[in-house]
Protein backbone atom coordinates (compact mmCIF):
# COMPACT_ATOMS: atom_id res chain seq x y z
CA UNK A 1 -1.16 107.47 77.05
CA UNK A 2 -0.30 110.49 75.34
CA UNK A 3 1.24 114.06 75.87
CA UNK A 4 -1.16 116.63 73.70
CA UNK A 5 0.57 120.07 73.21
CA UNK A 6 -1.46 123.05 71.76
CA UNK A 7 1.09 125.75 69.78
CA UNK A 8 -0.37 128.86 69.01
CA UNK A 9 -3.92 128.40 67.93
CA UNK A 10 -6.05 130.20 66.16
CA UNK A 11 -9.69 130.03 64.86
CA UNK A 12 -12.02 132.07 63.04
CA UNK A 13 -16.06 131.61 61.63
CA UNK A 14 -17.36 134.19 59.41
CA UNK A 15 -14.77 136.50 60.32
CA UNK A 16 -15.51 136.00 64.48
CA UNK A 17 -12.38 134.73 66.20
CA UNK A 18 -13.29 132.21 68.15
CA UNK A 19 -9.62 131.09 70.00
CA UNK A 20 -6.81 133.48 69.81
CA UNK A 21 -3.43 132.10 69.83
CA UNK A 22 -4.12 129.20 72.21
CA UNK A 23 -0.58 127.83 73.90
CA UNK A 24 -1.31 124.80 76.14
CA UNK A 25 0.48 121.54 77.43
CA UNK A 26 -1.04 118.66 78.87
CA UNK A 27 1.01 115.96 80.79
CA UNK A 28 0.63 112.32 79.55
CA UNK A 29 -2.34 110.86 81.62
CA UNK A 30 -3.71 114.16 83.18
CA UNK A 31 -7.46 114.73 83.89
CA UNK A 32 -7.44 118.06 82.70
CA UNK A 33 -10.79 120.70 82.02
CA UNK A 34 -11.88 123.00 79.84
CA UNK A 35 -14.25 125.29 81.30
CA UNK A 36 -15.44 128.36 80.55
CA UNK A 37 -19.41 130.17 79.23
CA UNK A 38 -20.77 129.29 76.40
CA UNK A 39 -19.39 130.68 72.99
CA UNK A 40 -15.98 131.02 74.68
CA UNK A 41 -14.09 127.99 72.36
CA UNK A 42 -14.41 125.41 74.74
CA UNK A 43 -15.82 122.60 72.01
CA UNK A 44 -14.42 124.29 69.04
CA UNK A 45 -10.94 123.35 70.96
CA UNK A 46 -11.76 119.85 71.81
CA UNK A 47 -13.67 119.18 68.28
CA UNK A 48 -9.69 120.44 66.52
CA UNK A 49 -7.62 117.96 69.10
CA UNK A 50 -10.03 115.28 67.59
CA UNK A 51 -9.59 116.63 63.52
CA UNK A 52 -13.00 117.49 63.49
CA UNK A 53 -11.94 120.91 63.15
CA UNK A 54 -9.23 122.19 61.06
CA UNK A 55 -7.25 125.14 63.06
CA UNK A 56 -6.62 128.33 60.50
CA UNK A 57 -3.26 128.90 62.17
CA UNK A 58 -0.84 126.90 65.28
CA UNK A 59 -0.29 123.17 65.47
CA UNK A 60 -1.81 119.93 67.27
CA UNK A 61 1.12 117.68 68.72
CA UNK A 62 -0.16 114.25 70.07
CA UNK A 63 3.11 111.93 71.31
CA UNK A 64 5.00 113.93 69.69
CA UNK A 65 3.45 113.70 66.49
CA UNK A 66 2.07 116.64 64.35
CA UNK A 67 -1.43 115.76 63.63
CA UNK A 68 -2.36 118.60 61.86
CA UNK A 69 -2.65 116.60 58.39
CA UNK A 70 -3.92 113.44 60.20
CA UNK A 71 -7.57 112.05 59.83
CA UNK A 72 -9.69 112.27 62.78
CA UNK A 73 -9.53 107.71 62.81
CA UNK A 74 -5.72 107.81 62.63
CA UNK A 75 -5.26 110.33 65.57
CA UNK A 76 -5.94 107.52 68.32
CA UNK A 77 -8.37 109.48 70.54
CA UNK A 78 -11.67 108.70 71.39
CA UNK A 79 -14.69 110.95 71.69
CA UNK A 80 -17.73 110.72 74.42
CA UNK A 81 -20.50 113.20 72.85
CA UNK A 82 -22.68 115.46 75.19
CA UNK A 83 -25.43 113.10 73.15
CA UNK A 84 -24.80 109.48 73.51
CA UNK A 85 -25.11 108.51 69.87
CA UNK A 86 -26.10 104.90 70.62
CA UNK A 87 -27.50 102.90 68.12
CA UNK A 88 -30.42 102.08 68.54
CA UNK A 89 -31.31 98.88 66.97
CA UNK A 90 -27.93 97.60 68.28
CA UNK A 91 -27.88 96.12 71.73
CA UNK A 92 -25.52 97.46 75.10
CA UNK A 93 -22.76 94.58 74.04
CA UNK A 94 -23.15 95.20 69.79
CA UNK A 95 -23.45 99.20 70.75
CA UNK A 96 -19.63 99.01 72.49
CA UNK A 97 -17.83 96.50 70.27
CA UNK A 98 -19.18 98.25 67.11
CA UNK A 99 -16.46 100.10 66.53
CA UNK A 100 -13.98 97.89 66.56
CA UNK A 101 -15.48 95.26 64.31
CA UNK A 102 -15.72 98.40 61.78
CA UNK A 103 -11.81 97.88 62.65
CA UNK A 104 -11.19 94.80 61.84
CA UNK A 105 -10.52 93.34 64.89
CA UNK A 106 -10.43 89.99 66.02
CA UNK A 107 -14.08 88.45 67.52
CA UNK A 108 -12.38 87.43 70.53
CA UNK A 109 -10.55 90.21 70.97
CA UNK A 110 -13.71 92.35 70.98
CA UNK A 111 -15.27 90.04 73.51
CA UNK A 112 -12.11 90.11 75.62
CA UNK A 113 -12.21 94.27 75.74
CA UNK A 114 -15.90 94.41 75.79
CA UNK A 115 -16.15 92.37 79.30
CA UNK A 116 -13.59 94.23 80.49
CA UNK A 117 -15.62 97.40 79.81
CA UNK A 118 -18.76 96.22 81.22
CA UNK A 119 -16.84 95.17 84.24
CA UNK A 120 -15.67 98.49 84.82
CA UNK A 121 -18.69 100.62 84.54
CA UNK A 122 -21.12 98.04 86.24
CA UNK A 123 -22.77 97.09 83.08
CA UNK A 124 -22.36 93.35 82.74
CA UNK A 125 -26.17 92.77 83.47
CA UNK A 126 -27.25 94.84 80.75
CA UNK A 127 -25.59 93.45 77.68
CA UNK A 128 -28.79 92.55 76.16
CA UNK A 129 -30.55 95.60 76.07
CA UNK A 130 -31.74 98.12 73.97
CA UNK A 131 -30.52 101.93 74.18
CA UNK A 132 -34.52 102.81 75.00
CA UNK A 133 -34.48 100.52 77.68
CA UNK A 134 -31.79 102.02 79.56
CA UNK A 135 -31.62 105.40 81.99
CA UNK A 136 -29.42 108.55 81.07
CA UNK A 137 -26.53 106.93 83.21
CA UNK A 138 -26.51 103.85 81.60
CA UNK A 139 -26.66 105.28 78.22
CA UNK A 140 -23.25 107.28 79.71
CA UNK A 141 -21.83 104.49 81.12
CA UNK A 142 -22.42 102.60 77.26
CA UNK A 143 -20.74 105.37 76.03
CA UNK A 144 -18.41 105.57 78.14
CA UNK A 145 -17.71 101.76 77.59
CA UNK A 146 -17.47 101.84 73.68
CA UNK A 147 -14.53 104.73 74.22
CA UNK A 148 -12.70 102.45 76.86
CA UNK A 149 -12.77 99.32 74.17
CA UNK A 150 -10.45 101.51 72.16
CA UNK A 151 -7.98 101.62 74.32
CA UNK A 152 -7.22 105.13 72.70
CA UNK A 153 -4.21 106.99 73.87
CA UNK A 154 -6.32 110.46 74.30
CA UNK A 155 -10.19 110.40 75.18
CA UNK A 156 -11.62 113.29 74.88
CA UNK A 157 -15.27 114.66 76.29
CA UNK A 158 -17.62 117.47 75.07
CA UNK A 159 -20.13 117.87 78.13
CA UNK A 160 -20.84 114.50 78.95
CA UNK A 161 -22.87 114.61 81.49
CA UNK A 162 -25.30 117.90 80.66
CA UNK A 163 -28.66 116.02 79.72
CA UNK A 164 -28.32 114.09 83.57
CA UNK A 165 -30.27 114.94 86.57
CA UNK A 166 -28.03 116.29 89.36
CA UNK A 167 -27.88 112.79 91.21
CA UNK A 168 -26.96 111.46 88.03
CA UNK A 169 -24.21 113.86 87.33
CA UNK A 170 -22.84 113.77 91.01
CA UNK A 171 -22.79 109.85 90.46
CA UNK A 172 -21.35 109.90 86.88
CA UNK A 173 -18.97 112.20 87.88
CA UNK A 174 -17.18 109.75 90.40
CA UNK A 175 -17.43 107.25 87.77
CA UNK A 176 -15.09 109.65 85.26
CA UNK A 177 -12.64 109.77 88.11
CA UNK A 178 -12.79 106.35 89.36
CA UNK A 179 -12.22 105.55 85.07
CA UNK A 180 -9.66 107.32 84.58
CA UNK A 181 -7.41 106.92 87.74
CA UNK A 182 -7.73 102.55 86.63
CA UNK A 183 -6.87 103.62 82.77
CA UNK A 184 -4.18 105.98 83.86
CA UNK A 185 -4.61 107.58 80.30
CA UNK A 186 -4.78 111.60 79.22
CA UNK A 187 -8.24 112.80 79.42
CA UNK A 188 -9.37 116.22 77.97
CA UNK A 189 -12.92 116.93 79.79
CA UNK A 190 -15.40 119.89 78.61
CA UNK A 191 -17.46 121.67 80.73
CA UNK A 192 -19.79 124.79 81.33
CA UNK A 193 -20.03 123.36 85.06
CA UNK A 194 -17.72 124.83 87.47
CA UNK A 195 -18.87 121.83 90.33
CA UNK A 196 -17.38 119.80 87.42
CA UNK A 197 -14.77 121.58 86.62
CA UNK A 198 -13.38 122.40 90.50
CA UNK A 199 -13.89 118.19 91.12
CA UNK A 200 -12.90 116.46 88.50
CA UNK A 201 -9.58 118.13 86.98
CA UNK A 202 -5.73 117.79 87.87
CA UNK A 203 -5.71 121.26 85.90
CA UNK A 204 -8.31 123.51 85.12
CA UNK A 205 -8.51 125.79 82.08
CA UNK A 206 -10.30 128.40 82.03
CA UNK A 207 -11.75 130.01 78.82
CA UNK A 208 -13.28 133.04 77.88
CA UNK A 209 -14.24 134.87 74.67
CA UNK A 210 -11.38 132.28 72.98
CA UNK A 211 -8.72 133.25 75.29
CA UNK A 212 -7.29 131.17 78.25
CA UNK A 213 -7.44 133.34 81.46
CA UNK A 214 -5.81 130.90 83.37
CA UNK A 215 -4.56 127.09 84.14
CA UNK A 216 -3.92 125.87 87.39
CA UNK A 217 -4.86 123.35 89.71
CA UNK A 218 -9.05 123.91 91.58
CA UNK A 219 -7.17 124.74 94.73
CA UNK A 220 -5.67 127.80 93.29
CA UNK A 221 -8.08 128.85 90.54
CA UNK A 222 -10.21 128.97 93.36
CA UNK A 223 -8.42 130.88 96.43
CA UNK A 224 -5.84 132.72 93.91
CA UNK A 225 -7.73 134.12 90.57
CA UNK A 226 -5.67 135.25 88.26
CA UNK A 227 -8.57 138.18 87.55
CA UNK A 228 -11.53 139.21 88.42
CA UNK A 229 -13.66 136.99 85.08
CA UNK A 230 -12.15 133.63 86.95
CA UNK A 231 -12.89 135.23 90.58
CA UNK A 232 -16.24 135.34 89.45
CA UNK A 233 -16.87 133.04 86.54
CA UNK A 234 -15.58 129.59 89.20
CA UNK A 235 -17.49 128.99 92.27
CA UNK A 236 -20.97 127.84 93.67
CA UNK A 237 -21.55 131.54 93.98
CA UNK A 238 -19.56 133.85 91.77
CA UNK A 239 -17.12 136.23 94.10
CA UNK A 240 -18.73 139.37 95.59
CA UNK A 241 -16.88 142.24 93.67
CA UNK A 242 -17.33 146.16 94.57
CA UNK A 243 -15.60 149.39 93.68
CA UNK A 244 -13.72 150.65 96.42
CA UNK A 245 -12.01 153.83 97.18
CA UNK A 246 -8.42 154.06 98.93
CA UNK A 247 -7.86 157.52 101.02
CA UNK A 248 -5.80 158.35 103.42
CA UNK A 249 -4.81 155.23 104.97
CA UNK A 250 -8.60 154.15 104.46
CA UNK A 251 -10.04 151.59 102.44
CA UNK A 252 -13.88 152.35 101.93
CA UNK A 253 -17.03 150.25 100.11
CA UNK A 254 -20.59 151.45 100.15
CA UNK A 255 -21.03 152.51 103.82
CA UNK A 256 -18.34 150.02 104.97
CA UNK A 257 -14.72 152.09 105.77
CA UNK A 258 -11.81 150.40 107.62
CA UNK A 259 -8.07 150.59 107.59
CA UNK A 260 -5.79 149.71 105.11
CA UNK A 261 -2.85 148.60 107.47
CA UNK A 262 -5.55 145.42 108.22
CA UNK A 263 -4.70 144.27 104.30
CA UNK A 264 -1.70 142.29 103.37
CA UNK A 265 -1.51 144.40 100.20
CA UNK A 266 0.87 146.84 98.32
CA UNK A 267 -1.35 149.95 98.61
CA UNK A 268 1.37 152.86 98.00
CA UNK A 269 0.53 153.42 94.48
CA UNK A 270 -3.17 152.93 95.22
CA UNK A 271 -3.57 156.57 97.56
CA UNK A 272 -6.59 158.44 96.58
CA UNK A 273 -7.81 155.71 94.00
CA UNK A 274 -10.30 152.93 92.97
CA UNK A 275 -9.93 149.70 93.11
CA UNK A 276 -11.95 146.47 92.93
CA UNK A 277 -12.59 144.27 95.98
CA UNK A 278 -13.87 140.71 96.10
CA UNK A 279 -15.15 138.81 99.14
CA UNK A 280 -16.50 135.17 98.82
CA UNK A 281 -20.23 134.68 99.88
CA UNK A 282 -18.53 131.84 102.72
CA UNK A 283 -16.13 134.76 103.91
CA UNK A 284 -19.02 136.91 104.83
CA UNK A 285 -19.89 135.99 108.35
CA UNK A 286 -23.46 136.35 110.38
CA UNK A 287 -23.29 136.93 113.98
CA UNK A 288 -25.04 134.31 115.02
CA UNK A 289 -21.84 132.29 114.14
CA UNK A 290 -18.70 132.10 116.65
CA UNK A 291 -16.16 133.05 114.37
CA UNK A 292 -18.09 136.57 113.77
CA UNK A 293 -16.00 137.82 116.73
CA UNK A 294 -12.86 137.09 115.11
CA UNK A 295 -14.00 138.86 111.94
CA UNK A 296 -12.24 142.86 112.26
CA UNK A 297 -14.44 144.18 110.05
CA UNK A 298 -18.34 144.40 110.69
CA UNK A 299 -21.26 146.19 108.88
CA UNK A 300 -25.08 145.80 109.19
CA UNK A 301 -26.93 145.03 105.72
CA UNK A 302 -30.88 144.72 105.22
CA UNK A 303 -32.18 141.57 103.79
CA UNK A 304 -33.71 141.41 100.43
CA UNK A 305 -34.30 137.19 100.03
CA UNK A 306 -32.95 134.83 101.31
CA UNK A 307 -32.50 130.85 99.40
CA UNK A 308 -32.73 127.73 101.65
CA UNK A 309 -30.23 125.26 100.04
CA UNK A 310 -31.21 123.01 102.92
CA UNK A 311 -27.69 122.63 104.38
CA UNK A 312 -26.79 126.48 104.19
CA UNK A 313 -28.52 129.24 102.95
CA UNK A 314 -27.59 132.19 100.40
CA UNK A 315 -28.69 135.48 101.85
CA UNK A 316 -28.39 138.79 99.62
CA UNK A 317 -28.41 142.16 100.81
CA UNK A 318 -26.98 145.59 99.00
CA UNK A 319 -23.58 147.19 100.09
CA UNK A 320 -24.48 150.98 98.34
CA UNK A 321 -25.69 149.80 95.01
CA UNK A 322 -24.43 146.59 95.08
CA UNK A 323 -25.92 143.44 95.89
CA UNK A 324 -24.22 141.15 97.87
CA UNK A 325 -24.32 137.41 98.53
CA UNK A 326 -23.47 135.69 101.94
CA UNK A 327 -23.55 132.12 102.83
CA UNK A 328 -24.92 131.07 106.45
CA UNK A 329 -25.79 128.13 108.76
CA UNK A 330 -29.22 126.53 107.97
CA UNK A 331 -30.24 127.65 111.13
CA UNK A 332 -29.22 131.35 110.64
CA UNK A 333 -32.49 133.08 111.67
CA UNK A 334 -33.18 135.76 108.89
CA UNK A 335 -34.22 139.38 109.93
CA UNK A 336 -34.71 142.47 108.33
CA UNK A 337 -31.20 143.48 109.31
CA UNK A 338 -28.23 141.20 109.65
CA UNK A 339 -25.03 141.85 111.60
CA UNK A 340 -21.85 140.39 109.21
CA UNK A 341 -18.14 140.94 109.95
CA UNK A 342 -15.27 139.67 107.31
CA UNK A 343 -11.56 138.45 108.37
CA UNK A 344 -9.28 141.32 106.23
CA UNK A 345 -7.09 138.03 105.41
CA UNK A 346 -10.14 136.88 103.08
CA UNK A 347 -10.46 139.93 101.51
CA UNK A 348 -9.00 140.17 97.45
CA UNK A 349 -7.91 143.57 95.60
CA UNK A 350 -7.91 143.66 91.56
CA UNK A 351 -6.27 146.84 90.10
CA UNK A 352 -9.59 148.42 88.85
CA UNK A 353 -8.03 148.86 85.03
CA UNK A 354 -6.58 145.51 84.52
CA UNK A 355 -8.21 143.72 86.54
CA UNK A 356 -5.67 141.38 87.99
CA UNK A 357 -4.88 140.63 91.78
CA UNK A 358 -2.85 143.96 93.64
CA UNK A 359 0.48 142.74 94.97
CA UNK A 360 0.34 141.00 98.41
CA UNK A 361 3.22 142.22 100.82
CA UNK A 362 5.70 139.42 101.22
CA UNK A 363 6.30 138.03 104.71
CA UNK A 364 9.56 138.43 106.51
């Protein structure tokens, strides 16, 4: 296991910055996720922790160790591809244990770590086979296996799981976990999928345009963005975000207009201005569910389509010029026109200019 510590990183092609001054720590044996669109430096981030990528300014610490001048082999990581890069003449057994006889190491050492492997990720039946003969998973899980044999003190992974089916991924994805939590060992996870992202990291962080715009845990990225690109950018459904106008004790949206003394927010320097407010799709509640009563503020929208997800269903609908996204029962009969109402408590302000979260008012 290994702390990795990211100082002030910087990378350019052809003149395009592609990270900008990155600063990051990660705690020996965290699960931690980079996630972001892409282009936004994600890879190029992972590919310089593993020396595959030379940073043009900052410094890579692994254990303590500046690994800036280090070769990729001598960093003690170990690398699962978003291809599997199996061999395929080799066998499931030859494919795992193949780096280490490049090593050097003992026969019946590799034996010793290979079964262990196979025992972990359910693959002791397929030693035999060939890469061709194998599903997607299994090809993962081989992967995954010749990493493990290692016994690195860093692995790193560059979309692992993007050329799976979704049952695939949901299953492979509970393997990771279940993997790491037995190893114990620092694990550096890329991603473009927020599902990943949200439930598979300790940490999240989240990239964009080679900047981090945030690092947390899911729980908070996810009720407390630190702007309006992670509001949006993590989530099933991005956040609904509007222009709003504050006047006279008034907070209005489209043809939606309530008070401001139902918001938990600093609003004093806000009086006769815009700001930007953000509802989650699951906030936004139909009237044919109880809690609608308990929701203080309630508008009528008209339907445009609706998307049967089987156990919910997205429904979209325009607030002014602004189309809207609200999350229902199954069963949530859909009409021309809807009732909704929203608790104020799930309602978030961004400053319109910089985008971050407005002040809440501290309770007593």
């Amino acid at each position: 296991m290994a702390k990795v510590v990211l100082k002030n990183i910087s990378k350019s092609f052809d003149k395009k910055e592609i990270l900008k001054n990155i600063n990051l720590e990660i705690k020996d044996g965290e699960f931690i996720v980079l996630v972001g669109a892409s282009g936004c430096g994600k890879s190029t981030l992972l590919r310089m922790i593993a020396g595959l990528e030379r940073q043009d300014k900052g410094s890579i610490i692994i254990e303590n160790t500046v690994v800036d001048n280090v070769h990729p082999k001598d960093r003690d990581i170990a690398m699962v591809f978003q291809s599997y890069a199996l061999y395929p003449h080799l066998n499931v057994k030859d494919n795992i244990g193949l780096g280490l006889k490049v090593r050097r190491v003992a026969k019946c050492e590799i034996e010793k770590r290979t079964k262990i492997a196979c025992e972990i990720l359910k693959l002791e039946d397929k030693l035999e086979a060939r890469p061709k003969e194998l599903s997607g998973g299994q090809r993962q899980r081989v992967a995954l296996a010749r990493a493990i044999v290692r016994e690195p003190k860093v692995f790193l992974m560059d979309e692992p799981l993007s050329n799976l089916d979704a049952k695939l991924r949901s299953e492979m994805r509970s393997v990771i976990k279940k993997l790491h939590k037995r190893l114990k060992t620092t694990f550096i996870y890329v991603t473009h999928d927020q599902t990943e992202a949200l439930t598979m990291g300790d940490r999240i962080v989240v990239l964009n345009d080679g900047n981090i715009e945030q690092i947390d845990t899911a729980k908070n990225i996810y009720q407390n963005p630190a702007n309006t690109f992670v509001a949006q950018f993590m989530g099933t459904n991005p956040m609904n975000i509007i222009e709003a106008n504050i006047s006279d004790g008034f907070l209005t949206f489209g043809n939606v207009s309530f008070s401001t003394k139902m918001l938990k927010y600093e609003l004093d320097d806000y009086n006769n201005k815009s700001v930007l407010l953000g509802i989650r799709g699951e906030n936004i509640i139909a009237k044919d569910n109880p809690n609608y009563y308990l929701g203080m503020i309630k508008f009528t929208a008209k339907v445009n389509f609706e998307e049967n997800l089987g156990s919910f269903k997205n429904i979209y609908f325009n607030i002014g010029d602004k189309e809207f996204c609200a999350n229902v029962g199954s069963d949530t009969q859909i009409e021309d026109t809807i009732d909704f109402s929203i608790n104020p408590n799930n309602i978030y302000l961004f400053d319109a200019e910089t985008k971050k979260p407005i002040a809440k008012i501290e309770a007593n």
